[in-house]
C-alpha atoms as a PDB file:
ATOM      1  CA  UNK A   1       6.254   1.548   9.524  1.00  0.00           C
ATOM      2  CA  UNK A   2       6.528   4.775  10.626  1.00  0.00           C
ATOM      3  CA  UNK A   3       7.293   7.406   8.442  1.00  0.00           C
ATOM      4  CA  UNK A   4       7.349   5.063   5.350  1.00  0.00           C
ATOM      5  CA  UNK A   5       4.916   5.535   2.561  1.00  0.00           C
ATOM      6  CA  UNK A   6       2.313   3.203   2.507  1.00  0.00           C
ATOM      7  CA  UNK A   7      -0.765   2.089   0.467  1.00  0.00           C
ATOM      8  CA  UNK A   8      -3.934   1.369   1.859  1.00  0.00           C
ATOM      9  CA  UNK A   9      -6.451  -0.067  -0.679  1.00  0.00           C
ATOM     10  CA  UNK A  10     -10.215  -1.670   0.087  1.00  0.00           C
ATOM     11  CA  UNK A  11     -13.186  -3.391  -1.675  1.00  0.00           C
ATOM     12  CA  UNK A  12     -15.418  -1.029  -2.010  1.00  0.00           C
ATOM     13  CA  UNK A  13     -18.577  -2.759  -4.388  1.00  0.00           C
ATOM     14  CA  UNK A  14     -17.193  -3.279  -7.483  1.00  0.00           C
ATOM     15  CA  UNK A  15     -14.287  -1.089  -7.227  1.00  0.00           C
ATOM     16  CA  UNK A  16     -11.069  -0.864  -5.427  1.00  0.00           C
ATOM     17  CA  UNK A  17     -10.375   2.525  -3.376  1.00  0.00           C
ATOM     18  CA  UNK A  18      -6.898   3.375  -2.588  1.00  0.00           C
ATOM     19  CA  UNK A  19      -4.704   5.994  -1.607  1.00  0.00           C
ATOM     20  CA  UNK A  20      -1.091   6.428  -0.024  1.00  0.00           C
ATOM     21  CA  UNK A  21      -0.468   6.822   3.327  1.00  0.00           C
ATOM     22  CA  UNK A  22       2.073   7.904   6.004  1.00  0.00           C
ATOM     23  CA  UNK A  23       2.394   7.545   9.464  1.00  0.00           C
ATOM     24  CA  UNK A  24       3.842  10.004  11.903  1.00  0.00           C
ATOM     25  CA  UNK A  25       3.533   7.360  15.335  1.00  0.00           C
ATOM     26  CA  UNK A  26       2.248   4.170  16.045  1.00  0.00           C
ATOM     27  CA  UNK A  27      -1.625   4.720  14.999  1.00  0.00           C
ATOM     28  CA  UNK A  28      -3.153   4.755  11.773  1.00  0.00           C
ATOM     29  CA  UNK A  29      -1.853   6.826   8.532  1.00  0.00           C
ATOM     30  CA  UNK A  30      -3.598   9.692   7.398  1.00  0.00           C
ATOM     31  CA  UNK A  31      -3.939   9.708   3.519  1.00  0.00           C
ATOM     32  CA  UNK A  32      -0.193  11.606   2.003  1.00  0.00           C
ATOM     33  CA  UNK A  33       0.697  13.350  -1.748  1.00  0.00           C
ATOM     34  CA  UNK A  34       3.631  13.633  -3.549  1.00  0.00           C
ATOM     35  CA  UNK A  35       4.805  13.238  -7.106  1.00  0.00           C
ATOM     36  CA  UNK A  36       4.150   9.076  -6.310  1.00  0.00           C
ATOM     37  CA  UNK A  37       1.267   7.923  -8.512  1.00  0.00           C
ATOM     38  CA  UNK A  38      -0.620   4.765  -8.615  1.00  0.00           C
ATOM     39  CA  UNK A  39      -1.631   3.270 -11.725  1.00  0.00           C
ATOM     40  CA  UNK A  40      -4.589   0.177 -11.180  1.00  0.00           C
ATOM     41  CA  UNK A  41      -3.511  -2.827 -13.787  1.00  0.00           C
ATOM     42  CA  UNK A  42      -7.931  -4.212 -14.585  1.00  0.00           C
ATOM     43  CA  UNK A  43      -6.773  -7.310 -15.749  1.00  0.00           C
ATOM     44  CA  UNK A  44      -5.189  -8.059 -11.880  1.00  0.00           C
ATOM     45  CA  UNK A  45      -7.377  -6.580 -10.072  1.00  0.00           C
ATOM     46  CA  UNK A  46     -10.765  -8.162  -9.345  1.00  0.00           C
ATOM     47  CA  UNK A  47     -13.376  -8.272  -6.859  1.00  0.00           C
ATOM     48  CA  UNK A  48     -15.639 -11.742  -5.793  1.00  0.00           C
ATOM     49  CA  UNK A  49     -17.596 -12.968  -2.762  1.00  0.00           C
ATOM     50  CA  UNK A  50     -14.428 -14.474  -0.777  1.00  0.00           C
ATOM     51  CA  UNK A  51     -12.147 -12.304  -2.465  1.00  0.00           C
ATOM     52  CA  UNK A  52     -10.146  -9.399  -3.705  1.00  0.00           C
ATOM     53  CA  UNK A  53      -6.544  -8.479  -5.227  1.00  0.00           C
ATOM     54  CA  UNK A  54      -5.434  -5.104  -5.977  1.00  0.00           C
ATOM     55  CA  UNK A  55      -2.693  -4.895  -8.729  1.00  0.00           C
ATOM     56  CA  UNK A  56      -1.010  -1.799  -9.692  1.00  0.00           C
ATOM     57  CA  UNK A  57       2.017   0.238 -11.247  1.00  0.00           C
ATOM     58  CA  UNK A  58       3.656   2.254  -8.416  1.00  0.00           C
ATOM     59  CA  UNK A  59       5.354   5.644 -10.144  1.00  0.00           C
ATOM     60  CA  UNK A  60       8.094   7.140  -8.376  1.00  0.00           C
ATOM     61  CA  UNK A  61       7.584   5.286  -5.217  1.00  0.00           C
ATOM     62  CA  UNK A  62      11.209   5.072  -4.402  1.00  0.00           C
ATOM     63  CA  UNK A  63      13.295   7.431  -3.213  1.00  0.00           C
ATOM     64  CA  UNK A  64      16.962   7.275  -3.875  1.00  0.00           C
ATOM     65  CA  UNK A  65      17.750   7.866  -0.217  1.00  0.00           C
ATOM     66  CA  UNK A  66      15.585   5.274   0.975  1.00  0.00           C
ATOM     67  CA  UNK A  67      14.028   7.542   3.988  1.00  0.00           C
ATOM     68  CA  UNK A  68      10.391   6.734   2.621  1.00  0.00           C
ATOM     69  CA  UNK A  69      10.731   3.696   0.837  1.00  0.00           C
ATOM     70  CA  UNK A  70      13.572   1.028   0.258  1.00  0.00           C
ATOM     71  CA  UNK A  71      16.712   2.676  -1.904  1.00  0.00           C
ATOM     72  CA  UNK A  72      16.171   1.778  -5.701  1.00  0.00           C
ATOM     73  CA  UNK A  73      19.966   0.012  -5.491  1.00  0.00           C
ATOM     74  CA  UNK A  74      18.706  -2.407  -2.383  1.00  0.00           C
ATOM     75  CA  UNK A  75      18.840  -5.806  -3.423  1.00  0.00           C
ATOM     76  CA  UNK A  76      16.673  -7.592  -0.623  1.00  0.00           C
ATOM     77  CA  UNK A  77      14.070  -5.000   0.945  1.00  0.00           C
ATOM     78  CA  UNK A  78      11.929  -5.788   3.219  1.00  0.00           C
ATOM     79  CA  UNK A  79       8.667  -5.023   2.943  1.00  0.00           C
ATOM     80  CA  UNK A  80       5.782  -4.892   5.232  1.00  0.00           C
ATOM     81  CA  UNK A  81       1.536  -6.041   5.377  1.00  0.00           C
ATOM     82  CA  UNK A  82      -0.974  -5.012   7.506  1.00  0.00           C
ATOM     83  CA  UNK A  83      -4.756  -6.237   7.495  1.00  0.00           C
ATOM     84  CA  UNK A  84      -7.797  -4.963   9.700  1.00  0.00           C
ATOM     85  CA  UNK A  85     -11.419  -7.528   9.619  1.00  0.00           C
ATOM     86  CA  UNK A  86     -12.800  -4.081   9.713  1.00  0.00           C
ATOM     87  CA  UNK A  87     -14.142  -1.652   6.899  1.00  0.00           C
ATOM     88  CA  UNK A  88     -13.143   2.030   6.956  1.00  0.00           C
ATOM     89  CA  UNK A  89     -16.123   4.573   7.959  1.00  0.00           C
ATOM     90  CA  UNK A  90     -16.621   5.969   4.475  1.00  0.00           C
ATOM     91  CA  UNK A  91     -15.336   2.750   2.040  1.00  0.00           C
ATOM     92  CA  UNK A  92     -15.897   5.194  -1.141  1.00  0.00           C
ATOM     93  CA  UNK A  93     -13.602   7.830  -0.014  1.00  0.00           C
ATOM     94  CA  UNK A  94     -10.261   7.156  -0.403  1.00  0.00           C
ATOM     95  CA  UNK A  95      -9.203   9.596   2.589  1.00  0.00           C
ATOM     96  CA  UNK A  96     -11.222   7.813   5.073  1.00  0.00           C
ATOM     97  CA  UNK A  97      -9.844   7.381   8.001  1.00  0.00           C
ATOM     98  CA  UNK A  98      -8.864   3.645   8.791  1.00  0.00           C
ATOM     99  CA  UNK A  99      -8.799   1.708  12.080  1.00  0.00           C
ATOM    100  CA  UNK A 100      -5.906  -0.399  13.480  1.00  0.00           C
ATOM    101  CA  UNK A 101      -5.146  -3.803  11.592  1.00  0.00           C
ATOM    102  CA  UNK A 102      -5.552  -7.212  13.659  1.00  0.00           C
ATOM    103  CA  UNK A 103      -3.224  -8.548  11.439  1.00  0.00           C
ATOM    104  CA  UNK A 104       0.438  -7.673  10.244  1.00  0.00           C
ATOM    105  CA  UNK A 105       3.715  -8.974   9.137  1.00  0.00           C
ATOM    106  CA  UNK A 106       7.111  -8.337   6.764  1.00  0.00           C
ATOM    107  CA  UNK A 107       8.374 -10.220   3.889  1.00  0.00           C
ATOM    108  CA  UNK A 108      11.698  -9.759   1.839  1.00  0.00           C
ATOM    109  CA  UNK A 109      12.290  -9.592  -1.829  1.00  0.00           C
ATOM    110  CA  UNK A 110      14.874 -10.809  -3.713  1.00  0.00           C
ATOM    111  CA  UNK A 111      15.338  -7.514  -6.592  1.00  0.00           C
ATOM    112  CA  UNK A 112      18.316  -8.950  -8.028  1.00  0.00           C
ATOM    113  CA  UNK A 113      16.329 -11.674 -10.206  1.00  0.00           C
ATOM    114  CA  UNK A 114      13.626  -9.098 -11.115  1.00  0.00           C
ATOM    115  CA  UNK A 115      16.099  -6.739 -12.827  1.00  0.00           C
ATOM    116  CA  UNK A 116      16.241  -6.391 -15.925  1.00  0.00           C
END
């Protein structure tokens, strides 16, 4: 996913640390800013001893061009997932930098019935 933005997020004790990312080449994202925020929704996002979810309100996250993101008027993007078994060095900072997942894959989703 180069040059897309991304979000990387992590258990980190009770909390979840996140931040956006973006990748200039095949190797992992360094932490990225713009006017995107990310809003954490508590009552979806929890954190258990086989377990953790992440839910959150993505603000101006898509570009109308689609050269970060998918275009706003897409109907089926397709996104992708990456996971890594390992922690990153410094799990309260949201800038740390993070290894290479074992894990990855790309789903599409229908926008059409979620318009309202």
């Amino acid at each position: 996913m180069v040059g897309k933005l991304l979000i990387a997020a992590w258990p980190n004790g009770n909390a979840v640390v996140s931040s956006f990312r973006k990748a200039s080449s095949y190797s992992p994202p360094a932490e990225t800013t713009g006017t995107f925020t990310m809003t954490p929704i508590p009552s979806g996002t929890y954190i258990n001893s086989t377990s953790w979810t992440f839910t959150f309100l993505c603000s101006k996250c898509l570009d109308s061009a689609g050269s970060t993101t998918f275009a706003p008027s897409d109907t089926t993007p397709v996104l992708g997932w990456a996971a890594s078994a390992s922690a990153p060095s410094k799990k309260a900072d949201h800038a740390s930098p993070i290894g290479k997942h074992s894990s990855q894959g790309n789903y599409a989703i229908d926008l059409v019935k979620a318009r309202s």
